[in-house]
N, C-alpha and C. Protein backbone atom coordinates (compact mmCIF):
# COMPACT_ATOMS: atom_id res chain seq x y z
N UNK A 1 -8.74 -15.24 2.01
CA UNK A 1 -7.56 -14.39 1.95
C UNK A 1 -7.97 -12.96 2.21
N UNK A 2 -6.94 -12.75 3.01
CA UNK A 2 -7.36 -11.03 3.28
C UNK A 2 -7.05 -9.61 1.76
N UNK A 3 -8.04 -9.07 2.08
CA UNK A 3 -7.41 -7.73 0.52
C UNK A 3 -6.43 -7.10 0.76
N UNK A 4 -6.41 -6.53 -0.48
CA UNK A 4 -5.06 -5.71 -0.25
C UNK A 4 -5.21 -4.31 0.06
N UNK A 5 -4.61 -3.79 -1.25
CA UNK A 5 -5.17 -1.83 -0.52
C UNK A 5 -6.12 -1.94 -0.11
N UNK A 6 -7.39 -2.39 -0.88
CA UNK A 6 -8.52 -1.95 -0.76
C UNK A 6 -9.63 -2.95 0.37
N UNK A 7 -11.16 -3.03 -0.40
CA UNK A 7 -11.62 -4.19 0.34
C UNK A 7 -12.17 -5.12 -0.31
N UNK A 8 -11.32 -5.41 -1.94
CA UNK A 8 -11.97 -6.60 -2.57
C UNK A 8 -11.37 -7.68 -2.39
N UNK A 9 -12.03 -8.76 -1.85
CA UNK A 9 -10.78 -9.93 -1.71
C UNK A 9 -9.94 -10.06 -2.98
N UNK A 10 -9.19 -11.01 -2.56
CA UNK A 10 -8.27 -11.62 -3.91
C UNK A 10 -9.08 -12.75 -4.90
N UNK A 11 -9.85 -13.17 -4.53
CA UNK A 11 -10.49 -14.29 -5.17
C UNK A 11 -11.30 -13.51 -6.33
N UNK A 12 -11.89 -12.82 -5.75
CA UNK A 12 -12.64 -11.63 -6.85
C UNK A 12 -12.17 -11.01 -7.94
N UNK A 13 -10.88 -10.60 -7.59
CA UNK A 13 -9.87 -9.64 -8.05
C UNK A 13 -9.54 -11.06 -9.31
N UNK A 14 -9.45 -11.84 -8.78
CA UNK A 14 -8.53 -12.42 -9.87
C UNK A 14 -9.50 -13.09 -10.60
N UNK A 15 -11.12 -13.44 -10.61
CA UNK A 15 -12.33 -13.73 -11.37
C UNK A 15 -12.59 -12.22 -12.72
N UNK A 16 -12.48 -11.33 -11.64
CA UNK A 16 -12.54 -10.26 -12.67
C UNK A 16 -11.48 -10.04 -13.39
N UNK A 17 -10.14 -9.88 -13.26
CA UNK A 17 -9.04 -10.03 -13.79
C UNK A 17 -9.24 -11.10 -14.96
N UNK A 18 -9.84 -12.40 -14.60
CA UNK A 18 -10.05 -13.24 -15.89
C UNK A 18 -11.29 -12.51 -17.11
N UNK A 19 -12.25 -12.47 -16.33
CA UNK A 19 -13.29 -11.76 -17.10
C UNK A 19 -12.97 -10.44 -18.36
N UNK A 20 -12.42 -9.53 -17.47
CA UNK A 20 -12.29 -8.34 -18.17
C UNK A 20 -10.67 -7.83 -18.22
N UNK A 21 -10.17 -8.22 -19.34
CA UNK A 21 -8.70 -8.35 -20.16
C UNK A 21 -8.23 -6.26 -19.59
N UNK A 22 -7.28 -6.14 -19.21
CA UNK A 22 -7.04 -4.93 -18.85
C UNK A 22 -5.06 -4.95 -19.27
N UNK A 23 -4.69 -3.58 -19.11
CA UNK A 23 -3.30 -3.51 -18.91
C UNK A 23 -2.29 -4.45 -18.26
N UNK A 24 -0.79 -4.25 -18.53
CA UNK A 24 -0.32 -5.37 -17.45
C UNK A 24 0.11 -4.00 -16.75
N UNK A 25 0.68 -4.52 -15.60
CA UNK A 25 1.36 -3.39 -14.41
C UNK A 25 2.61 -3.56 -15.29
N UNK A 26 3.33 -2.02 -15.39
CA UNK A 26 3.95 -1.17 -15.47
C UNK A 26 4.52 0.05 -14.67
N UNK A 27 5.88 -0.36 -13.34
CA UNK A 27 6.19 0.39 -12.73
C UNK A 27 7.32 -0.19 -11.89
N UNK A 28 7.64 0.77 -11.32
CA UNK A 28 8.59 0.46 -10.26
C UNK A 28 8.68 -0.21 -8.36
N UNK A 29 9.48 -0.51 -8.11
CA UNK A 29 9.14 -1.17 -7.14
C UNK A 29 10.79 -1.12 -6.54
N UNK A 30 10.93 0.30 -5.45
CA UNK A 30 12.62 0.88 -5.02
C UNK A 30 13.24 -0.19 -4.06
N UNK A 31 14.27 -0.41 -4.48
CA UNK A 31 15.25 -1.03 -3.19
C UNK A 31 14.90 -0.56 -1.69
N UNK A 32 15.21 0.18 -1.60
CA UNK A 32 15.78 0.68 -0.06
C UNK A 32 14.39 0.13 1.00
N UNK A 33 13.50 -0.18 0.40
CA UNK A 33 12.05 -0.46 1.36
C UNK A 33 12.05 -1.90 1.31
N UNK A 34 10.65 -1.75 2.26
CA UNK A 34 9.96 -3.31 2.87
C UNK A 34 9.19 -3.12 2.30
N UNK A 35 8.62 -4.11 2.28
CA UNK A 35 7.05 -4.63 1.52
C UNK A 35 6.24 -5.62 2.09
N UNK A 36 5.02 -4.90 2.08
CA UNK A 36 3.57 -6.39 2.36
C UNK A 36 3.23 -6.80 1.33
N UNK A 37 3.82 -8.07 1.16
CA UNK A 37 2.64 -8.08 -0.38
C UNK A 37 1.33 -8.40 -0.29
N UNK A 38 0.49 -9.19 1.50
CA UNK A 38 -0.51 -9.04 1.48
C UNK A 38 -1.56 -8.00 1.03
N UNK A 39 -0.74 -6.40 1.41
CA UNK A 39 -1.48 -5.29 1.25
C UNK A 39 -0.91 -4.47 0.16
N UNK A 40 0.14 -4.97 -0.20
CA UNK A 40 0.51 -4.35 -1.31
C UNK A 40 1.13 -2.79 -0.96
N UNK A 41 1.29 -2.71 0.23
CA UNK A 41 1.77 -1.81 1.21
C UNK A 41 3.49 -1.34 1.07
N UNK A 42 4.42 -0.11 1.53
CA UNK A 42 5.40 -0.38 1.49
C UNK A 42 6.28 0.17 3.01
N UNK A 43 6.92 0.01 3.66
CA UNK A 43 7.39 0.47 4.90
C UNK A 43 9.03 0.93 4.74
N UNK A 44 9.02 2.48 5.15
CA UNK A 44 10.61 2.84 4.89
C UNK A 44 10.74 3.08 6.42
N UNK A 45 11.47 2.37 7.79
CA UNK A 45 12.15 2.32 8.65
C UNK A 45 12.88 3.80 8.98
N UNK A 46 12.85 4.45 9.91
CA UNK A 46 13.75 5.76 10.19
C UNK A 46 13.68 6.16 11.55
N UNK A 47 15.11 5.27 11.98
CA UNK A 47 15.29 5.61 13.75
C UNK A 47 13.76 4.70 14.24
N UNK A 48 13.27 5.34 15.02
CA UNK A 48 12.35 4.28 15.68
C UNK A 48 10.45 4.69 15.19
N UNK A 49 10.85 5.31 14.15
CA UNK A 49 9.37 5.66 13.45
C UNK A 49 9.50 5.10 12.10
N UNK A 50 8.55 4.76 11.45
CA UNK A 50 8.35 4.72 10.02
C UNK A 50 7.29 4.94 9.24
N UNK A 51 7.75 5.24 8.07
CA UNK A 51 6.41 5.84 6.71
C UNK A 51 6.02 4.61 6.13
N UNK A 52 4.73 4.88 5.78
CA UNK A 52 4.11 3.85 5.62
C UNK A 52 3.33 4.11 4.39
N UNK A 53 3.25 3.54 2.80
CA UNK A 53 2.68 4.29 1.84
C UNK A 53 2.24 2.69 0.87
N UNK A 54 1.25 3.21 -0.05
CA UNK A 54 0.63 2.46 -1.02
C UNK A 54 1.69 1.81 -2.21
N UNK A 55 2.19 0.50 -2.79
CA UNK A 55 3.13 0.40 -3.84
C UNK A 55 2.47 1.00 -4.81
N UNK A 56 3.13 1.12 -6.01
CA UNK A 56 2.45 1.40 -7.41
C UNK A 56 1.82 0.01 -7.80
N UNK A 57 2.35 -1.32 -7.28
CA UNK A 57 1.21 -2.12 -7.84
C UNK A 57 0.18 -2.32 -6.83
N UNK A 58 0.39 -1.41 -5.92
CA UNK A 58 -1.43 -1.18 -4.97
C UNK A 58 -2.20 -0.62 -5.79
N UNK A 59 -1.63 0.81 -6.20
CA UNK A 59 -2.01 1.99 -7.35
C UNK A 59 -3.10 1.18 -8.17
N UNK A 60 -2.23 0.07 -8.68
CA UNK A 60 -2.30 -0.24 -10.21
C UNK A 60 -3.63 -0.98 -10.12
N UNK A 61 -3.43 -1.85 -8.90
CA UNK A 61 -5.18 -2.56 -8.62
C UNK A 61 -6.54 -1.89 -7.97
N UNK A 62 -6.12 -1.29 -7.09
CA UNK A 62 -6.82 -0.16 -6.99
C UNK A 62 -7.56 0.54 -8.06
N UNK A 63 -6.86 1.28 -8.96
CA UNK A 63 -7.45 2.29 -9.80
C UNK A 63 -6.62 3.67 -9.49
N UNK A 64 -6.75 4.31 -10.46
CA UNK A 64 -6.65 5.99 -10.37
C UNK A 64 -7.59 6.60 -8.77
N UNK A 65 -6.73 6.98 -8.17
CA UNK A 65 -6.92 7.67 -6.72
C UNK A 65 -7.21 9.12 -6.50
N UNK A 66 -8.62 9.33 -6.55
CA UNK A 66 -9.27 10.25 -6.39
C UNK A 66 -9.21 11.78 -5.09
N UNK A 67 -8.99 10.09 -3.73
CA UNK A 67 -9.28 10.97 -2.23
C UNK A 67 -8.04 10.06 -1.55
N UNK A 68 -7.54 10.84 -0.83
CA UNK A 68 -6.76 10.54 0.55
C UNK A 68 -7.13 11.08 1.74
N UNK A 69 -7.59 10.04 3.03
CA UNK A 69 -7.91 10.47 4.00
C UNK A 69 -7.15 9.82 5.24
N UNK A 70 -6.20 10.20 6.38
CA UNK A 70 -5.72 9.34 6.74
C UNK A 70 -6.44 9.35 8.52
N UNK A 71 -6.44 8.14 8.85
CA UNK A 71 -6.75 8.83 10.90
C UNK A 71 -6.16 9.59 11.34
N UNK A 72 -6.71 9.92 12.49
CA UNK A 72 -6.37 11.25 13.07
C UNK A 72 -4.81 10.65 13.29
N UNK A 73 -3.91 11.76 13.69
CA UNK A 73 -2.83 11.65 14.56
C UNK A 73 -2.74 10.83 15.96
N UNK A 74 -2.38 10.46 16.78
CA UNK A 74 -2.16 9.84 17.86
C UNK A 74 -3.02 8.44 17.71
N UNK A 75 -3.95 8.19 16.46
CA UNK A 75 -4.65 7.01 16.52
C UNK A 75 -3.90 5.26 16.50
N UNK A 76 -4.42 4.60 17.08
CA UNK A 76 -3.73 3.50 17.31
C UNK A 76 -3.86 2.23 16.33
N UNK A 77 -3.01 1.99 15.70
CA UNK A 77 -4.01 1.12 14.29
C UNK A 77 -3.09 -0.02 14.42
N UNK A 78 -3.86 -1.45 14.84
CA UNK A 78 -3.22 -2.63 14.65
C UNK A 78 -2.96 -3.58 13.07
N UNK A 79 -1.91 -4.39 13.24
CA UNK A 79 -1.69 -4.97 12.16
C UNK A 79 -3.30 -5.18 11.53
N UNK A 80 -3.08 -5.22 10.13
CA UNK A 80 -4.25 -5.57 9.35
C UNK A 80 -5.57 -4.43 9.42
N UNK A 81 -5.30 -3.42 10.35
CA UNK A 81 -6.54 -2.98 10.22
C UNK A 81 -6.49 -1.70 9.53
N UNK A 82 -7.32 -0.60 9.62
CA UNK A 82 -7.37 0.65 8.45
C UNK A 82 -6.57 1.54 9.15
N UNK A 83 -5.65 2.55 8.29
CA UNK A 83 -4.79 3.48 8.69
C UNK A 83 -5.34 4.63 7.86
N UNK A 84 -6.13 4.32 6.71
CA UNK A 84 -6.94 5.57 5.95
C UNK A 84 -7.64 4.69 4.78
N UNK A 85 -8.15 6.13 4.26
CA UNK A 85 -8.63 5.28 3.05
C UNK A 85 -8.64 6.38 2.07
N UNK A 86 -8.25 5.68 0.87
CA UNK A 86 -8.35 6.08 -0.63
C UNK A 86 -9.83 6.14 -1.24
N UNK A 87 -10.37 7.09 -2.26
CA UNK A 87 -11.57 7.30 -2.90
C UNK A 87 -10.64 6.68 -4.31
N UNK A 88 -11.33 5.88 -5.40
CA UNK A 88 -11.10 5.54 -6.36
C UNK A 88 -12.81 6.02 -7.21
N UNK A 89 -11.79 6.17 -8.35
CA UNK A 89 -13.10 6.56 -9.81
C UNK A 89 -14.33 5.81 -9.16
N UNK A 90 -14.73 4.46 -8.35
CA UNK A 90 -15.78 4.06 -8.36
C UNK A 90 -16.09 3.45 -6.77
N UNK A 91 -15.00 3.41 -5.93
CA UNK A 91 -15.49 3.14 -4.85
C UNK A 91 -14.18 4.05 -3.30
N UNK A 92 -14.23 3.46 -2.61
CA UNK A 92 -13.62 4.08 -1.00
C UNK A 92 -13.29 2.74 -0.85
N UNK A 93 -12.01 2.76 -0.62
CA UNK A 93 -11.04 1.41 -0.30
C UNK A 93 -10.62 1.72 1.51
N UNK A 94 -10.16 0.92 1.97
CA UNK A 94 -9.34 1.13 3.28
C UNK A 94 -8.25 0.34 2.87
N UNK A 95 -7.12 1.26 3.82
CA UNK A 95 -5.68 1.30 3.48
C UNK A 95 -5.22 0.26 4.69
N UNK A 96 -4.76 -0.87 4.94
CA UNK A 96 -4.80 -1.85 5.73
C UNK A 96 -3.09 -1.48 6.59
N UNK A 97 -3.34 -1.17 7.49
CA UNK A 97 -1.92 -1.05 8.25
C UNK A 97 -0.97 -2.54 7.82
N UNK A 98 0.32 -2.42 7.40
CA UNK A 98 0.89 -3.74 7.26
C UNK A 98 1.68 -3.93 8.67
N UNK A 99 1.70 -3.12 9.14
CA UNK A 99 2.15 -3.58 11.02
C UNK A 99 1.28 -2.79 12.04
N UNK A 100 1.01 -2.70 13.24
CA UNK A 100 0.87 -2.16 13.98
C UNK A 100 1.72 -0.80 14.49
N UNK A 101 0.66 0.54 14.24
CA UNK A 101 1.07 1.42 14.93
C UNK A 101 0.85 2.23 15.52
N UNK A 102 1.35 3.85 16.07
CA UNK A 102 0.37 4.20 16.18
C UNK A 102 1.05 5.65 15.64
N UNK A 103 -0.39 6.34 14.77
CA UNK A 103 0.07 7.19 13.70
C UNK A 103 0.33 8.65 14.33
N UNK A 104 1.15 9.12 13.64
CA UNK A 104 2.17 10.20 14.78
C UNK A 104 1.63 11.21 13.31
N UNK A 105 1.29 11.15 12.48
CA UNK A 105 1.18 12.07 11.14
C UNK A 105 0.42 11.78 10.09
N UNK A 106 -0.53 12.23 9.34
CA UNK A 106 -0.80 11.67 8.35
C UNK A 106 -0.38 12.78 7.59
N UNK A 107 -0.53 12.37 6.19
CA UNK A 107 0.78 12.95 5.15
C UNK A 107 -0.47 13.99 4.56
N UNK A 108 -0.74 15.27 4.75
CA UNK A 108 -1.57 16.39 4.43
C UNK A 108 -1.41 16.70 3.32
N UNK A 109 -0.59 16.82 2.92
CA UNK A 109 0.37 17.01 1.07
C UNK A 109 -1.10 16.25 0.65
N UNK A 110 -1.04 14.92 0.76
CA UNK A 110 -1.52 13.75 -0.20
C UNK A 110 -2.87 14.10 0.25
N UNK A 111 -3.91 14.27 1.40
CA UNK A 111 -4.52 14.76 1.55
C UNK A 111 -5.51 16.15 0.86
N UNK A 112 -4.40 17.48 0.58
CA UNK A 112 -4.72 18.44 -0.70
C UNK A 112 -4.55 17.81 -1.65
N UNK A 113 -4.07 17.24 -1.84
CA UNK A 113 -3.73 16.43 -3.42
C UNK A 113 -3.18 15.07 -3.69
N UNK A 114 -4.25 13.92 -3.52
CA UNK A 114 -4.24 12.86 -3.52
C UNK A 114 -3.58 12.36 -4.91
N UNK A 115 -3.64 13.05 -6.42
CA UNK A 115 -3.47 12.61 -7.22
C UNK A 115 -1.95 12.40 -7.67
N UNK A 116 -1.25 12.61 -6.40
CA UNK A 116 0.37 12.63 -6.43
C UNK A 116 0.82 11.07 -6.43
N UNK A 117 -0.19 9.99 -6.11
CA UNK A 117 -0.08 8.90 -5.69
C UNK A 117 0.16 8.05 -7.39
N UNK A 118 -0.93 8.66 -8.05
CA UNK A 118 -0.89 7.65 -9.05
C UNK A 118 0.24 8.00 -9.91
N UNK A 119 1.03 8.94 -9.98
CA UNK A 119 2.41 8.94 -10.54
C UNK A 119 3.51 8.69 -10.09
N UNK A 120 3.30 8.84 -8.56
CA UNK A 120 5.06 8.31 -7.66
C UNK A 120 4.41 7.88 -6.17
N UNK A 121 4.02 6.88 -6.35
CA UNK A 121 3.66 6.73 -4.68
C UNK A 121 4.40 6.41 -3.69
N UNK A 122 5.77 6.46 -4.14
CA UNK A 122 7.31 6.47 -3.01
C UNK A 122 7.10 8.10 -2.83
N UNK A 123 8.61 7.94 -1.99
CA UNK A 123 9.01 9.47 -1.78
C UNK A 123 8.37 9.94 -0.71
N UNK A 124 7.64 11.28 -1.33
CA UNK A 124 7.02 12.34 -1.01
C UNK A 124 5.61 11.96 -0.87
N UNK A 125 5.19 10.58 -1.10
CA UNK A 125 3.92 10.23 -1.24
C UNK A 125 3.54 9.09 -0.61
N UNK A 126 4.52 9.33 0.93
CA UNK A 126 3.91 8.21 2.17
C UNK A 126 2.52 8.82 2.72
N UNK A 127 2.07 7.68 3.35
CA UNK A 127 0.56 8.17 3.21
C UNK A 127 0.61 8.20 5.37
N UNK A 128 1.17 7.78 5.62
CA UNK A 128 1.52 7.76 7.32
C UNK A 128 2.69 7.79 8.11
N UNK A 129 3.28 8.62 8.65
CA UNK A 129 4.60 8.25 9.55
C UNK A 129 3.93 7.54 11.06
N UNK A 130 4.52 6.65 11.52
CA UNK A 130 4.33 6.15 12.54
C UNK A 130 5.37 5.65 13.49
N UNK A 131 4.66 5.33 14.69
CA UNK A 131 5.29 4.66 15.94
C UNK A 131 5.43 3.08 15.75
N UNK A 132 6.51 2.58 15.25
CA UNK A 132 5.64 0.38 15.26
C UNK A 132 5.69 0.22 16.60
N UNK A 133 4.19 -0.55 17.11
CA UNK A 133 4.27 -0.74 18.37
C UNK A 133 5.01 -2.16 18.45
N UNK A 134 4.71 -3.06 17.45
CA UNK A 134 5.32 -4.55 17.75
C UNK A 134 6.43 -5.11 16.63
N UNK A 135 7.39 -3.78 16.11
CA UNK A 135 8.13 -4.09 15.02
C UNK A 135 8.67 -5.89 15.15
N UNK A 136 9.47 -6.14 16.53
CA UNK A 136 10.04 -7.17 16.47
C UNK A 136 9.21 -8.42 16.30
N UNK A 137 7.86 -8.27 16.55
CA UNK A 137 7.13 -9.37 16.04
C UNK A 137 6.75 -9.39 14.91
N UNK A 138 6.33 -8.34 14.31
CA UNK A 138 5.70 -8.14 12.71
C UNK A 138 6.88 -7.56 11.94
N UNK A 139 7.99 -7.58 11.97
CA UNK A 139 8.80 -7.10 10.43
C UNK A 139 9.01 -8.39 9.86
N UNK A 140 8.88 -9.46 10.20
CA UNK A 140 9.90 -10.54 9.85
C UNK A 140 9.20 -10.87 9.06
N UNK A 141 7.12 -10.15 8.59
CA UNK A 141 6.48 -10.62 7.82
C UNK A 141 7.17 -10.30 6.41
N UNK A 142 7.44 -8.78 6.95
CA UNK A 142 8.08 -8.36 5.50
C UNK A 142 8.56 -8.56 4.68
N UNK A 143 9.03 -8.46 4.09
CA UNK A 143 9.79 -8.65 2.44
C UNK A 143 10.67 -7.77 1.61
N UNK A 144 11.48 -8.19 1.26
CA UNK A 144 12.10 -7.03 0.51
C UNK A 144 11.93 -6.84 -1.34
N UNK A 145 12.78 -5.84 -1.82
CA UNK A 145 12.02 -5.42 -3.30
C UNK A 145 11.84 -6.70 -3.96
N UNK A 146 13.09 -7.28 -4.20
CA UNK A 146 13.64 -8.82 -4.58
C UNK A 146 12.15 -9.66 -4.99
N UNK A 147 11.85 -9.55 -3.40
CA UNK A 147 10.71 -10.96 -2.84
C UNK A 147 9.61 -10.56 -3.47
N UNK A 148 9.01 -8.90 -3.53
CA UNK A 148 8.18 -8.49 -3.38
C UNK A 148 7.70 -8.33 -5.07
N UNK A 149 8.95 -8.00 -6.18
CA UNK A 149 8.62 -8.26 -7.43
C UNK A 149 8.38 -9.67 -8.03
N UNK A 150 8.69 -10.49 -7.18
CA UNK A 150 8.54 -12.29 -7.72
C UNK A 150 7.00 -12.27 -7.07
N UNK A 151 6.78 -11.80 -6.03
CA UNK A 151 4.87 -12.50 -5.82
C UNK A 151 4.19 -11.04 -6.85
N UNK A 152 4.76 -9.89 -7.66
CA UNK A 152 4.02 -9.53 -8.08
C UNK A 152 4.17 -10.45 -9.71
N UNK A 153 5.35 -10.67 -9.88
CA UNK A 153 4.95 -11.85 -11.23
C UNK A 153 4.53 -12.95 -11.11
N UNK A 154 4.56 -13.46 -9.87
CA UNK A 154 3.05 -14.74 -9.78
C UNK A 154 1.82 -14.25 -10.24
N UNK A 155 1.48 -12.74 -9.75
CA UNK A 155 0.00 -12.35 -9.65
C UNK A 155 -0.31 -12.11 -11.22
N UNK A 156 1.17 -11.31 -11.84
CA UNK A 156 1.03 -10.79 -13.00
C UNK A 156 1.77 -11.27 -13.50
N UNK A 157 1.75 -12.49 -14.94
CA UNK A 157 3.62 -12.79 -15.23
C UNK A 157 3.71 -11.60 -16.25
N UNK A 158 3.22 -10.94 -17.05
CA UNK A 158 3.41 -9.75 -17.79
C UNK A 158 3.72 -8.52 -17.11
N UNK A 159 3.72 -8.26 -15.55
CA UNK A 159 4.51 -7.35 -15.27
C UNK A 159 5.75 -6.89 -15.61
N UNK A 160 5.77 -5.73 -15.40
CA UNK A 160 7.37 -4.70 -16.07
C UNK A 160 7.52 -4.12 -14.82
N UNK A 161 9.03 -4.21 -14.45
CA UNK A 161 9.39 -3.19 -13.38
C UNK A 161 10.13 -2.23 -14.23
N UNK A 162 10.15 -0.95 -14.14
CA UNK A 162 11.23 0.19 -14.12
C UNK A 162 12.68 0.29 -13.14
């Protein structure tokens, strides 16, 4: 299975998850968006570009988010592959594009101040605006809030949404 935000598989994630007893996720998860739940990713659609940002239960597996770095502008990033990467308390994750695009902005805000993520990572705290090069083939992966809070209570049944 492929990872999510970061680059620990899932198999790992959920060995350590057994091992070492931690918090449950606690947060929100907004209507109006799409969702990967492969990457734990979220996509808000606008005219023929879209923002592209980390969920809070990316946040939440991840860790507290240290660094935001995103590719350059005009870079071309296919489904599944890195669009930036996050510094966490203990390692450098890559941020997995959940479609193909190609990045028209990276979000500089989050960049000076990455630590905007671990309190609201909607909003003001997309981490890419982009071009989708192959929306009509890759949205249909998507998901909406609905879908996207039921595979996070598979992962977690003690999750809480806000």
């Amino acid at each position: 299975m492929r990872s999510r935000v970061g680059s620990t598989p899932a198999l790992f994630r959920r060995l350590v998850a057994d091992l070492m007893p931690r918090q449950a996720f606690i947060g929100k998860i907004p209507e109006p968006l799409l969702y990967d739940p492969e990457y734990d990713m979220w996509i808000k659609q606008s005219g023929d570009e879209v923002f592209i940002g980390a969920t809070s239960y990316g946040i939440f597996l991840a860790g507290e988010i240290v660094a935001f770095t995103s590719k350059p502008n005009g870079a071309e990033c296919t489904f599944g592959r890195g669009i930036a990467t996050v510094e966490c308390a203990k390692t450098v994750l890559a941020v997995h594009a959940p479609l193909s695009i190609i990045i028209l902005e990276g979000n500089e805000r989050l960049e000076a101040s990455p630590t905007i993520l671990n309190h609201d990572p909607y909003d003001e705290a997309w981490m890419v605006r982009g071009r989708p090069i192959a929306w009509e083939l890759e949205h249909t992966r998507l998901v909406d809030a609905n879908v996207y809070r039921s595979h996070i209570q598979r992962m977690e049944p003690s999750a809480k949404f806000l």
